[in-house]
N, C-alpha and C. Protein backbone atom coordinates (compact mmCIF):
# COMPACT_ATOMS: atom_id res chain seq x y z
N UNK A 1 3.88 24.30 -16.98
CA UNK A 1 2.84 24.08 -15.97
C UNK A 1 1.93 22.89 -16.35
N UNK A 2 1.84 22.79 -17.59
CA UNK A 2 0.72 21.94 -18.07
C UNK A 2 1.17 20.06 -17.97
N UNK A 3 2.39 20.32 -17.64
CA UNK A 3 3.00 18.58 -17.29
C UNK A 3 2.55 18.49 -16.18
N UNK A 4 2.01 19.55 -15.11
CA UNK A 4 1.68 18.50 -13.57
C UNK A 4 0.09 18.39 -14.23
N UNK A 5 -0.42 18.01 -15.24
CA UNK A 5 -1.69 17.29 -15.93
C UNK A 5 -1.63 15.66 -15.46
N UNK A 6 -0.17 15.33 -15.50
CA UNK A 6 0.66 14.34 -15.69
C UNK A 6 0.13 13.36 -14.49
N UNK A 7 0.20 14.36 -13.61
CA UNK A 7 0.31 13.20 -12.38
C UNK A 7 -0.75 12.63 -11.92
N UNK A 8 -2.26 13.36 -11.91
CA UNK A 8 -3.62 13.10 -11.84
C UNK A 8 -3.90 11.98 -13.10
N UNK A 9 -2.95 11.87 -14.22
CA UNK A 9 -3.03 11.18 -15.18
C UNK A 9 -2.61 9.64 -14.34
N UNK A 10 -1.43 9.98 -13.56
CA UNK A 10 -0.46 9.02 -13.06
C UNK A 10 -1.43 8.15 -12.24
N UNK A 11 -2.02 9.08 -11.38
CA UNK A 11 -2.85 8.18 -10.34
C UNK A 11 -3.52 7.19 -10.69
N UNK A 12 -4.38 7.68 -12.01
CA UNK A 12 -5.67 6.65 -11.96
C UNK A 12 -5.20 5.33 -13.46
N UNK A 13 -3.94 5.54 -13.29
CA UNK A 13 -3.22 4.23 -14.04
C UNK A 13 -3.14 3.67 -13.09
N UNK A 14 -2.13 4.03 -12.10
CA UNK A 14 -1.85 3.24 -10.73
C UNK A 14 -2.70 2.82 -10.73
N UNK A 15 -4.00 3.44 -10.54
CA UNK A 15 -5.37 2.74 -9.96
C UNK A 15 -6.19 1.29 -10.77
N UNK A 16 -5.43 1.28 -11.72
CA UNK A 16 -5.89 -0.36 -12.29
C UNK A 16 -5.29 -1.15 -11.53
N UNK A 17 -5.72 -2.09 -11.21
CA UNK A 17 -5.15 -3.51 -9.92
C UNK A 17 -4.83 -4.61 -11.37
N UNK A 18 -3.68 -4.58 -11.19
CA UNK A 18 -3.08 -5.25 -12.18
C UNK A 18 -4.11 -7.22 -11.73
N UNK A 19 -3.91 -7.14 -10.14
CA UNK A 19 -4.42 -8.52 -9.45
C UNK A 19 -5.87 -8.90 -9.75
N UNK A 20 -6.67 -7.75 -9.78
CA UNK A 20 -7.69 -8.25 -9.78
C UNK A 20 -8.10 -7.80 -10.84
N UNK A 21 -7.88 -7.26 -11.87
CA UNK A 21 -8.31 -7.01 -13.28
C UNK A 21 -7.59 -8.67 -13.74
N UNK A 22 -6.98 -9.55 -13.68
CA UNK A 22 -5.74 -10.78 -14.13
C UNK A 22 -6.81 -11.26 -13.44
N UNK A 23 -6.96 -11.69 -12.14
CA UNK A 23 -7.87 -12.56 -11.52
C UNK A 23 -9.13 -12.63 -12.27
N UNK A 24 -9.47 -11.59 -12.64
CA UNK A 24 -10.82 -12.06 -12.88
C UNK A 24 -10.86 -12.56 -14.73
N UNK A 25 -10.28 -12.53 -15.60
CA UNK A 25 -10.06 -12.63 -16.64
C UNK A 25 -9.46 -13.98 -16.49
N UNK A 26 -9.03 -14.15 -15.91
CA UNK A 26 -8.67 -15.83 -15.59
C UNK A 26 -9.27 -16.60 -14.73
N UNK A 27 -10.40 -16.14 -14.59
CA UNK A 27 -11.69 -16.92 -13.76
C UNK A 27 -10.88 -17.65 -12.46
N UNK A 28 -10.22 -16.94 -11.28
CA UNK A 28 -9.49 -17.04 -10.24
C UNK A 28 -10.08 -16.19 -9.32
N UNK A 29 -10.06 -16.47 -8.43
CA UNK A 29 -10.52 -15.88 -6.78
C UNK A 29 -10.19 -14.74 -6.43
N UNK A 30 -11.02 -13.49 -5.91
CA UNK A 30 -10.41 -12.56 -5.89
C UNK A 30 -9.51 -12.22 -4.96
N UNK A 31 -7.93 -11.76 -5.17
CA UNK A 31 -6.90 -11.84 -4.67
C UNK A 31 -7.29 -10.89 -3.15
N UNK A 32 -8.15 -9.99 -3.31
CA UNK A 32 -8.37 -9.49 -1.93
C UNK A 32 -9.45 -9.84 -1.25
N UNK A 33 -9.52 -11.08 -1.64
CA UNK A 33 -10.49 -11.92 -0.25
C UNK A 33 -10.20 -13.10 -0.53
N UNK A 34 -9.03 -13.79 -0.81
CA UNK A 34 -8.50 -14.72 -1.16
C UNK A 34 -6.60 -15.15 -0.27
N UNK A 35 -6.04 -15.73 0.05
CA UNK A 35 -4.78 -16.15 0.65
C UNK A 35 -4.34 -15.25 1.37
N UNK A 36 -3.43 -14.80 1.05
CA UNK A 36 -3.01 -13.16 1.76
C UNK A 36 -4.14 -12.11 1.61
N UNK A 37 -4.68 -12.04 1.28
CA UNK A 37 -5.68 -10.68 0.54
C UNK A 37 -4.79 -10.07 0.37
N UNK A 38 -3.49 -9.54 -0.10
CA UNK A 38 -3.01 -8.75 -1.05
C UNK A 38 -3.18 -9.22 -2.99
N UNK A 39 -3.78 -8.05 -3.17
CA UNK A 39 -3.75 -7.81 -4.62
C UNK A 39 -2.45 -7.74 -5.34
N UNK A 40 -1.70 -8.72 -4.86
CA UNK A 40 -0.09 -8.35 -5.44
C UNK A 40 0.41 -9.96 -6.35
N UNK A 41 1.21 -9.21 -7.15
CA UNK A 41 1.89 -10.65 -8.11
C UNK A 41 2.06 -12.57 -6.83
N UNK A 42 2.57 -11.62 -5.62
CA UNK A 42 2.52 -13.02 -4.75
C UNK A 42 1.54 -13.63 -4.35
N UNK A 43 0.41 -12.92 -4.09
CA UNK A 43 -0.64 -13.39 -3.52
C UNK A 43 -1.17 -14.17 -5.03
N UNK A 44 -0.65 -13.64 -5.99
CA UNK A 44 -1.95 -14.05 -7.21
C UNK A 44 -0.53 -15.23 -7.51
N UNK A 45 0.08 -15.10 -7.26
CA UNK A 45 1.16 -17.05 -7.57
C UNK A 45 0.71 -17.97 -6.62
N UNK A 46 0.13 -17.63 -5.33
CA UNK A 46 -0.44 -18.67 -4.76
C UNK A 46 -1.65 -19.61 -5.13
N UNK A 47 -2.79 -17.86 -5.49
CA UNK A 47 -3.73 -18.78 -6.05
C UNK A 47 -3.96 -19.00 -7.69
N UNK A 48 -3.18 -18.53 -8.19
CA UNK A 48 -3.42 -18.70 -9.80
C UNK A 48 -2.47 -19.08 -10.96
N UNK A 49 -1.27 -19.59 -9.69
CA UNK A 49 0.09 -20.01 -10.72
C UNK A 49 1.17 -19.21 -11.54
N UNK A 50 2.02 -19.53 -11.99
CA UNK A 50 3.23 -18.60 -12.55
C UNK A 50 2.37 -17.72 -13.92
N UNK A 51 2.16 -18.28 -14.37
CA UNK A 51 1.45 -17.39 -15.64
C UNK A 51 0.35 -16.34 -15.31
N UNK A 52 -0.10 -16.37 -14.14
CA UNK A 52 -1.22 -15.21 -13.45
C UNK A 52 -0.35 -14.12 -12.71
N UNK A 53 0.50 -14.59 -11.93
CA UNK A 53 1.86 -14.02 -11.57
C UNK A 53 2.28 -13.17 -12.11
N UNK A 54 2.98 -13.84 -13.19
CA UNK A 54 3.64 -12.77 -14.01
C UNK A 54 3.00 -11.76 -14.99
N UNK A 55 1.64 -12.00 -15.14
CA UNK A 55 0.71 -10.70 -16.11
C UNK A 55 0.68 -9.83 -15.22
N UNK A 56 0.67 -10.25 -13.56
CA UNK A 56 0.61 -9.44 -13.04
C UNK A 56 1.32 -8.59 -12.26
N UNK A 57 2.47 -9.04 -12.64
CA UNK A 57 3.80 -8.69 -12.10
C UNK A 57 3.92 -7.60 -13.16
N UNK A 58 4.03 -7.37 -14.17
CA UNK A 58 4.60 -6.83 -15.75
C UNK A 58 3.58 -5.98 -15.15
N UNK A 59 2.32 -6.67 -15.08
CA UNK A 59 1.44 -4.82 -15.17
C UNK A 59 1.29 -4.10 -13.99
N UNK A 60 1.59 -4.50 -12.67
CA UNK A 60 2.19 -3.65 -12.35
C UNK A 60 3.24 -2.31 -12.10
N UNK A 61 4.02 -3.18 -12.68
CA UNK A 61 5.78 -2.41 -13.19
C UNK A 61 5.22 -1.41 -14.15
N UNK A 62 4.68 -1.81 -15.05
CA UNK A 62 4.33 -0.95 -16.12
C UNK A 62 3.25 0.28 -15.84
N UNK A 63 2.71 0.53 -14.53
CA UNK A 63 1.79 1.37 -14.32
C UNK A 63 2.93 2.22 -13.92
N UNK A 64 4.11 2.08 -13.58
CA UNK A 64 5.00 3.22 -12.98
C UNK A 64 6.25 3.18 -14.03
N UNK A 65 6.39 2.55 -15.30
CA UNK A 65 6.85 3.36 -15.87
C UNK A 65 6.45 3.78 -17.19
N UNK A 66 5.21 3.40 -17.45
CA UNK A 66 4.50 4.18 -18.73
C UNK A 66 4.43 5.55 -18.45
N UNK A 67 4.22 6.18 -17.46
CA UNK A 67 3.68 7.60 -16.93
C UNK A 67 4.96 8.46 -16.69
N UNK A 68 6.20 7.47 -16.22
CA UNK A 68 7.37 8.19 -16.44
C UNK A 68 7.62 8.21 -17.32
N UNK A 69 7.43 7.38 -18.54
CA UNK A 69 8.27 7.66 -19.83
C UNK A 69 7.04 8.42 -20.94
N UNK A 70 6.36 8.60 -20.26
CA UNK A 70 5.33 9.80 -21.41
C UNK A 70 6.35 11.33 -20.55
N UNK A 71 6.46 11.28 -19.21
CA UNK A 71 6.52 12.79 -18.33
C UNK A 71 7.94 12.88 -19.19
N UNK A 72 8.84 11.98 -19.35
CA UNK A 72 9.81 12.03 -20.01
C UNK A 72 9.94 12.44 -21.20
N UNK A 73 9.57 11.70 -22.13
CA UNK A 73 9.15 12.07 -23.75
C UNK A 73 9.06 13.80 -23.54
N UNK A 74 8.32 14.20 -22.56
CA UNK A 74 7.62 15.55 -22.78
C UNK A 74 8.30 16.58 -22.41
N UNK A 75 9.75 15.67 -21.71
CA UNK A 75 10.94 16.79 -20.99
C UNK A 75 10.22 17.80 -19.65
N UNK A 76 9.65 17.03 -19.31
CA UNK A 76 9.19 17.05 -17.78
C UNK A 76 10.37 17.42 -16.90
N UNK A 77 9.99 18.47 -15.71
CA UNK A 77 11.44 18.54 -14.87
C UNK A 77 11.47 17.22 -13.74
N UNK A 78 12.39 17.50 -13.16
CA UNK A 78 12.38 16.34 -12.19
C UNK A 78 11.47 16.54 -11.05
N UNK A 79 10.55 17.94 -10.65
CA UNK A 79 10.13 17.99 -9.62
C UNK A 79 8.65 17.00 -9.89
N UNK A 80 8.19 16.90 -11.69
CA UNK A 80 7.08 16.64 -12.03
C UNK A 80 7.61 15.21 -11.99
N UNK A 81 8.52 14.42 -12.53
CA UNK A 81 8.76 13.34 -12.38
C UNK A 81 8.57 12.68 -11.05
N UNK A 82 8.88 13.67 -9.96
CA UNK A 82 8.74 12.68 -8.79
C UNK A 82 7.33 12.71 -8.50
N UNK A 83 6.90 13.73 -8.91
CA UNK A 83 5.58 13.73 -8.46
C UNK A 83 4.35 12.59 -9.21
N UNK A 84 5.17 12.52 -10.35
CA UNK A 84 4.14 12.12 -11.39
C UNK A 84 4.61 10.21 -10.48
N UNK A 85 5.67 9.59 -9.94
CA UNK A 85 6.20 8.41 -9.37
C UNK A 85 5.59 8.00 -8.65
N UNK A 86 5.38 9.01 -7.71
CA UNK A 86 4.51 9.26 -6.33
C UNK A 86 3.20 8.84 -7.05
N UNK A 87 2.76 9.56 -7.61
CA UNK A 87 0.87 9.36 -7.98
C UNK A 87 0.96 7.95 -8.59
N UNK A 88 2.12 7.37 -9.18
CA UNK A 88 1.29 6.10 -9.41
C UNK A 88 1.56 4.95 -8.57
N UNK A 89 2.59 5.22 -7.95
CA UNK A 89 2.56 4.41 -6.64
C UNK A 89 1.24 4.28 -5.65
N UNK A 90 0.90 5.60 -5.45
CA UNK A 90 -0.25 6.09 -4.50
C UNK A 90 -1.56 5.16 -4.67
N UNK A 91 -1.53 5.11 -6.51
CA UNK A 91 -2.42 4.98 -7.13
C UNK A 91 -2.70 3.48 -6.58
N UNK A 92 -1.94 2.61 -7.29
CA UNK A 92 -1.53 1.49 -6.84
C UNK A 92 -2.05 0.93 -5.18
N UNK A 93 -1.46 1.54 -4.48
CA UNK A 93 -1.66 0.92 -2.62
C UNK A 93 -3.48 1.86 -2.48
N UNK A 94 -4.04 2.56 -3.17
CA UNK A 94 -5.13 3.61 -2.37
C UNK A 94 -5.87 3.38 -3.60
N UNK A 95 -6.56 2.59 -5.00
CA UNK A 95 -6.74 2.77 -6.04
C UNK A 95 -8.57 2.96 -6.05
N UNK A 96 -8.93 4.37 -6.98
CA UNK A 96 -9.54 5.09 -6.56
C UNK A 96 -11.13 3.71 -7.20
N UNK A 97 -10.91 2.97 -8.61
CA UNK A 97 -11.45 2.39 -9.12
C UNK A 97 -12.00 0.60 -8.00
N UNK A 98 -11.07 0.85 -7.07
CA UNK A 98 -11.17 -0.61 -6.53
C UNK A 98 -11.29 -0.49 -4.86
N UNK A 99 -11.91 0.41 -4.59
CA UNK A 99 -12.30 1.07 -3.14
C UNK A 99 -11.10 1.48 -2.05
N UNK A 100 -10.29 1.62 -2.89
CA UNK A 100 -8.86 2.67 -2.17
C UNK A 100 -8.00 1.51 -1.69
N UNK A 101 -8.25 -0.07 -1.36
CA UNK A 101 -7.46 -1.14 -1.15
C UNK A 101 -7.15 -2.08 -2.37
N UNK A 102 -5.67 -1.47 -2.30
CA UNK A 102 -4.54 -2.21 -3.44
C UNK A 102 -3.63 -2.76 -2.56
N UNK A 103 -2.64 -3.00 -3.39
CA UNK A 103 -1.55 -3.75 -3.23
C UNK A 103 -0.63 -3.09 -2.19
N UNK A 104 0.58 -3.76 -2.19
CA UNK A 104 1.95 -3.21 -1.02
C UNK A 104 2.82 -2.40 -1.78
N UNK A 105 2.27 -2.17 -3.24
CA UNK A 105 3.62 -1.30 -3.88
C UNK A 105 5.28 -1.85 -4.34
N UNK A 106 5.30 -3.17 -3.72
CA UNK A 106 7.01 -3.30 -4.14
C UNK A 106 6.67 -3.17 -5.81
N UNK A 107 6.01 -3.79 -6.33
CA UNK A 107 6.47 -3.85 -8.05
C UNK A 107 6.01 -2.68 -8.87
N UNK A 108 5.06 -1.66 -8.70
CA UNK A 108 4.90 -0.66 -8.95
C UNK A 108 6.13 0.46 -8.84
N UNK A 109 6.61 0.19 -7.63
CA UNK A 109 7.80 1.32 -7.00
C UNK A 109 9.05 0.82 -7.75
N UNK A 110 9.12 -0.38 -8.18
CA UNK A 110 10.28 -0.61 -9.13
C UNK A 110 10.07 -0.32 -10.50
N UNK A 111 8.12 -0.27 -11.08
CA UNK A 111 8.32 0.47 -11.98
C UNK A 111 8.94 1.94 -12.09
N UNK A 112 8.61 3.04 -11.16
CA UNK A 112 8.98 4.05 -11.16
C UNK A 112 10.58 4.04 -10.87
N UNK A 113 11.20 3.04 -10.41
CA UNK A 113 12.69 3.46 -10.14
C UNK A 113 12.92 3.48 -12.04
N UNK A 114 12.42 2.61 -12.48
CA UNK A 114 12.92 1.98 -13.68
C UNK A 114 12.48 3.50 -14.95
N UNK A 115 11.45 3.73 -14.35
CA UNK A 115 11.09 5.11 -15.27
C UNK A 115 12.14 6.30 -14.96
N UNK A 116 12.80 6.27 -13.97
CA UNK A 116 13.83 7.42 -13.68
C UNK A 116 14.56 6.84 -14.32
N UNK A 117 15.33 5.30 -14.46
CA UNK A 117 16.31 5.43 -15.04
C UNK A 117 16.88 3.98 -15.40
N UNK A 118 16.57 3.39 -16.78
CA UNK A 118 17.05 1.95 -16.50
C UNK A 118 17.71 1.15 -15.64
N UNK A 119 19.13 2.04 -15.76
CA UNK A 119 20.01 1.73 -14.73
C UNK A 119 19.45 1.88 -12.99
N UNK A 120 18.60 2.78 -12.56
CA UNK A 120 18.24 2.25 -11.32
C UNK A 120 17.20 1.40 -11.00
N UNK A 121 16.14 0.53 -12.16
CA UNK A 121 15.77 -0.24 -11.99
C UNK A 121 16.37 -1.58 -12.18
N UNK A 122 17.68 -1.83 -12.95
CA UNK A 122 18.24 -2.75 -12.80
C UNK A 122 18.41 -2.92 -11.34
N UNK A 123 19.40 -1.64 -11.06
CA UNK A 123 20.24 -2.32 -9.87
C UNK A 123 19.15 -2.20 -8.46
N UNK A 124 17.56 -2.03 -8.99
CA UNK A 124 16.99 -2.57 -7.55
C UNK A 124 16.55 -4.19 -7.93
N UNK A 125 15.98 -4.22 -9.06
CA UNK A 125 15.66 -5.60 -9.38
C UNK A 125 16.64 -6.64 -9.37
N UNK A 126 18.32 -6.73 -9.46
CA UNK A 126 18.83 -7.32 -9.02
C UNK A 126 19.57 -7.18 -7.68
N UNK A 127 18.75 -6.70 -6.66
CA UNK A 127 19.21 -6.43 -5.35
C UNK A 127 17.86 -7.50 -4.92
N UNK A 128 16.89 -7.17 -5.35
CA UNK A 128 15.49 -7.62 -5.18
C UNK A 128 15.94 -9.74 -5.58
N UNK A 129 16.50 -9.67 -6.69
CA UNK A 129 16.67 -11.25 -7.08
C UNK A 129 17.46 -11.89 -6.22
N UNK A 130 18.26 -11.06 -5.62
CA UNK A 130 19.78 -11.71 -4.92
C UNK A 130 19.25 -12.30 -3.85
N UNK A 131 18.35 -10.77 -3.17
CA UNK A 131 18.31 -11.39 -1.81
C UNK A 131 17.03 -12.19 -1.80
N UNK A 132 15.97 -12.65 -3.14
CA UNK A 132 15.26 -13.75 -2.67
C UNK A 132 15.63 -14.70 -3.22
N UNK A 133 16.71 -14.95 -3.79
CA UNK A 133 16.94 -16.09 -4.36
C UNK A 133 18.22 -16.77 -3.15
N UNK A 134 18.54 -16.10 -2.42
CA UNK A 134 18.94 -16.36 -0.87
C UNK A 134 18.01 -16.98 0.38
N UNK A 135 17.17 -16.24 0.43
CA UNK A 135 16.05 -16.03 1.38
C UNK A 135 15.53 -16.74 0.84
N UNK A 136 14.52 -16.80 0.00
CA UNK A 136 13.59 -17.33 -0.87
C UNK A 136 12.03 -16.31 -0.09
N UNK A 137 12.21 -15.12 0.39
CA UNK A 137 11.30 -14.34 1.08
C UNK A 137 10.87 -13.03 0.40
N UNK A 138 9.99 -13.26 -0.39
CA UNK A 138 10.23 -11.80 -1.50
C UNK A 138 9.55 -10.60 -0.61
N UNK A 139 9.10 -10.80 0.65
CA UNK A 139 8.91 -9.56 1.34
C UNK A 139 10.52 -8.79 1.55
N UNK A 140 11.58 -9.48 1.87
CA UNK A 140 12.20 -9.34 2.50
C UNK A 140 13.43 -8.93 1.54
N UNK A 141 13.12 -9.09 0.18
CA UNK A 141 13.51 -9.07 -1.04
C UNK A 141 13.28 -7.77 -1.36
N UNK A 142 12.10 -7.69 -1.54
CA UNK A 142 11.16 -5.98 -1.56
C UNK A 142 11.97 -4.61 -0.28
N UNK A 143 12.05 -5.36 0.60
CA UNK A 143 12.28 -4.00 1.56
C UNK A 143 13.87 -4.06 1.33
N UNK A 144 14.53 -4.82 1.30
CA UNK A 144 15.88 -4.63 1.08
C UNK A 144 16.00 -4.14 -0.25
N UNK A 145 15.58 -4.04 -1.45
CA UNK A 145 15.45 -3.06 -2.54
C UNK A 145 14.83 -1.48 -2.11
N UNK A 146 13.56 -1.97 -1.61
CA UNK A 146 13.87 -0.31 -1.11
C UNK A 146 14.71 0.49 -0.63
N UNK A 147 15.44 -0.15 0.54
CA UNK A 147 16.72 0.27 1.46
C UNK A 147 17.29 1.33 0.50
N UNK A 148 17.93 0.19 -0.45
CA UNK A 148 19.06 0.77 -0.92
C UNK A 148 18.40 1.67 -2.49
N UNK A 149 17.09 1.52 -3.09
CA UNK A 149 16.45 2.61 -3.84
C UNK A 149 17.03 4.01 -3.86
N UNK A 150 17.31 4.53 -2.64
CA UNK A 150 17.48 5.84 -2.76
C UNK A 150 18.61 5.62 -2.92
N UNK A 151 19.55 5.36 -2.23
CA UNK A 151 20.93 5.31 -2.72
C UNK A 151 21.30 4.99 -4.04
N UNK A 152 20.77 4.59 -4.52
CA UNK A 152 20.56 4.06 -6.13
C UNK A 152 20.39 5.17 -7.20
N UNK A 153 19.31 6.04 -6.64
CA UNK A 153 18.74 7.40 -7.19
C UNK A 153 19.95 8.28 -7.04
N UNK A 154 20.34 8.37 -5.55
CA UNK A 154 21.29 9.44 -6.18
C UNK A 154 22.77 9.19 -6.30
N UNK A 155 22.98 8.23 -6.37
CA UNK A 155 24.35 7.65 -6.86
C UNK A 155 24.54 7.53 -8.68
N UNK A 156 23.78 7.91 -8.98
CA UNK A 156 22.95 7.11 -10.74
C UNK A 156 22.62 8.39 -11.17
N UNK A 157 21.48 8.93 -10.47
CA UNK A 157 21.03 10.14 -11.25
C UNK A 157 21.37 11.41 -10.57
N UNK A 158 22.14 11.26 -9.58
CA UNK A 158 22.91 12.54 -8.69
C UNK A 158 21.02 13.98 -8.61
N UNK A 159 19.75 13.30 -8.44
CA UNK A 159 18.66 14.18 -8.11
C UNK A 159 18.60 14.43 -6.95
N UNK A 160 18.41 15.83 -6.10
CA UNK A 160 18.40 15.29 -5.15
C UNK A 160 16.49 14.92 -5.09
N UNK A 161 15.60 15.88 -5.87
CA UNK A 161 13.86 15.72 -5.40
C UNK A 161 13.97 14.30 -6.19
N UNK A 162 14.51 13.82 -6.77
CA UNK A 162 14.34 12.51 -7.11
C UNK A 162 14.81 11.30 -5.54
N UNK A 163 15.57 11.82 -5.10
CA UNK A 163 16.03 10.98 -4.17
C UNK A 163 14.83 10.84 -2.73
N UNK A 164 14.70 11.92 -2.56
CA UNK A 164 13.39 12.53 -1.85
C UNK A 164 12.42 11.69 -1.83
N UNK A 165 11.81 11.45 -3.47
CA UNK A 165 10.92 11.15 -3.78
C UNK A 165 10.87 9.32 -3.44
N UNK A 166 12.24 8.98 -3.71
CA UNK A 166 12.37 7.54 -3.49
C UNK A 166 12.34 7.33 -1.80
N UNK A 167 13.24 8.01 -1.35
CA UNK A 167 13.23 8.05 0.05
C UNK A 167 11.84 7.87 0.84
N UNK A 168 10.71 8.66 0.41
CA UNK A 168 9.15 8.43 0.52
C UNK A 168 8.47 7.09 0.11
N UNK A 169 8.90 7.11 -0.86
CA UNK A 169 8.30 5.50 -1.55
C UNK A 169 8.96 4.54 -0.53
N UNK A 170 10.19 4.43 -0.42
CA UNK A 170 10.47 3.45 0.66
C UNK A 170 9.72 3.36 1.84
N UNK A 171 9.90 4.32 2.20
CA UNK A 171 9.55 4.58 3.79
C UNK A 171 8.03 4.06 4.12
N UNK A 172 7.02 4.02 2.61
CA UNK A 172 5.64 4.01 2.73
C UNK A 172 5.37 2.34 2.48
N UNK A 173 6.48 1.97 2.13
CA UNK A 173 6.77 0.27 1.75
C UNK A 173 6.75 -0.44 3.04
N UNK A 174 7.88 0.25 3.83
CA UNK A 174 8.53 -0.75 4.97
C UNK A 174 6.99 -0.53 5.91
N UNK A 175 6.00 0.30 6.04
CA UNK A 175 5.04 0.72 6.77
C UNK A 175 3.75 -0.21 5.95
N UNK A 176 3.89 -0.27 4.47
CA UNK A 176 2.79 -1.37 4.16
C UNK A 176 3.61 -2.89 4.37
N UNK A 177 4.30 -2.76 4.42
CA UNK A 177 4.77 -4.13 5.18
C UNK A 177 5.33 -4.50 6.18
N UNK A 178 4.40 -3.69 7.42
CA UNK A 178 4.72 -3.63 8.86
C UNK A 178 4.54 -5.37 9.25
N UNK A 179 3.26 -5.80 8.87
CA UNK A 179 2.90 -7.21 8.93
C UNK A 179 4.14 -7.89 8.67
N UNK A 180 4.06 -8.06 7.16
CA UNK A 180 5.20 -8.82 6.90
C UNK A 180 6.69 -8.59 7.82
N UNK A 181 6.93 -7.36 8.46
CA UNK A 181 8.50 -7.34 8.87
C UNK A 181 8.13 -8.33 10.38
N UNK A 182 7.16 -8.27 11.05
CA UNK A 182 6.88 -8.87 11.96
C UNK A 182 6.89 -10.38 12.15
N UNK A 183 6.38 -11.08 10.86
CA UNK A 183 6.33 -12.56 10.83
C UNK A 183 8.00 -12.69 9.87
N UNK A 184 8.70 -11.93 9.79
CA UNK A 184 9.99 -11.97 9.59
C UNK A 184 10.59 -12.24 10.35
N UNK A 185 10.68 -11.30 11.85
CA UNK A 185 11.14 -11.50 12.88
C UNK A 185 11.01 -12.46 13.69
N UNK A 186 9.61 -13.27 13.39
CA UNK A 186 9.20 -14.23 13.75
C UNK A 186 9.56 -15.74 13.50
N UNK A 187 10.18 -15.40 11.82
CA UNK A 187 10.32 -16.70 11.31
C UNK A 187 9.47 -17.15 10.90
N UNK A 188 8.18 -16.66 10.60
CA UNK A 188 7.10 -16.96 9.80
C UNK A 188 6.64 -16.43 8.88
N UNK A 189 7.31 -15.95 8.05
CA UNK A 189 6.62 -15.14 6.77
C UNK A 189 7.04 -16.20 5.73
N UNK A 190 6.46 -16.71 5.08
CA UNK A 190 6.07 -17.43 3.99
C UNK A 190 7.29 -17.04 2.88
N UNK A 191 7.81 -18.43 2.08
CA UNK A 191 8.64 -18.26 1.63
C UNK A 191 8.27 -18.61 0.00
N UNK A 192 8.70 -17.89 -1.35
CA UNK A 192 8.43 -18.44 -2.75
C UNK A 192 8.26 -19.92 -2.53
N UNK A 193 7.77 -20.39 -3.41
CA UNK A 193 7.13 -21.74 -3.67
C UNK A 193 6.89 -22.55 -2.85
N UNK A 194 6.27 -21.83 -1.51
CA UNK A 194 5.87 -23.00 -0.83
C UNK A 194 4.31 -22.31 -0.38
């Protein structure tokens, strides 16, 4: 019983903004009143360059799978694992420290694939590389990793509350990036390095 401690633990990791804890330590603009106003690794490559980017890329990822790999260590069941995935995702897009507006979740939610299971964070992160290094559209990069996330989960780890759990995370992705699917359709959603 004492592992769902875990997930209230989970949340308020999520809840560090990898963007604007990096932004401000690098004397940069705050990412949510700044280009996109998303608090996310892209918004912070626009205004703060590859090296702001990527601290903040890593610490994102890492808020979703430090919390899986402690629930792990502790031989956590899978119902606490998804749950504990969920809270730091949550944490992340709703973060309780930064007035409930965070980020869109793609790099957080690949931490947690990656905390279920190396192997299914590979094979979203190179689903994620393929199709923006095609596109050059990492929205579009992001939701097509989600797509196939769950299928990933239970093809890999045959869970089904794990699959569940991904199945949710997606679904809450393609809905924080209602915007973005729109200027997709449009032909206007902004492409890496430009």
């Amino acid at each position: 019983m004492w592992h769902w401690l875990l997930v209230p633990v989970a949340y308020l990791l999520g809840s560090l903004s990898s963007a604007v804890i990096t932004s401000r330590l690098m004397g940069l603009p705050d990412p949510r009143e700044e280009g996109s106003k998303n608090p996310g690794a892209t918004n912070v490559l626009r205004l703060g360059g590859k090296k702001a980017a990527i601290i903040t890329l890593f610490g994102d990822i890492l808020k979703g799978v430090v919390p899986l790999a402690v629930a792990k260590a502790l031989a956590a069941p899978d119902e606490v694992l998804a749950a504990v995935g969920l809270a730091a995702f949550l944490g992340h897009l709703y973060p309780v420290f930064f007035g409930f507006k965070g980020g869109k979740g793609a790099a957080t939610a690949l931490g947690v694939l990656a905390g279920y299971s190396w192997l299914v964070g590979l094979a979203a992160l190179s689903t994620w590389l393929a199709v923006a290094f095609v596109s050059r559209i990492s929205s579009l990069a992001a939701l097509t990793a989600a797509t196939l996330a769950p299928v990933y989960v239970w093809f890999l780890l045959h869970s089904p509350v794990l699959t569940v759990s991904s199945v949710i995370t997606s679904a809450i992705l393609f809905w924080r990036h209602k915007d973005n699917i729109q200027r997709i359709r449009r032909g206007e959603e902004s492409k890496i390095g430009r």
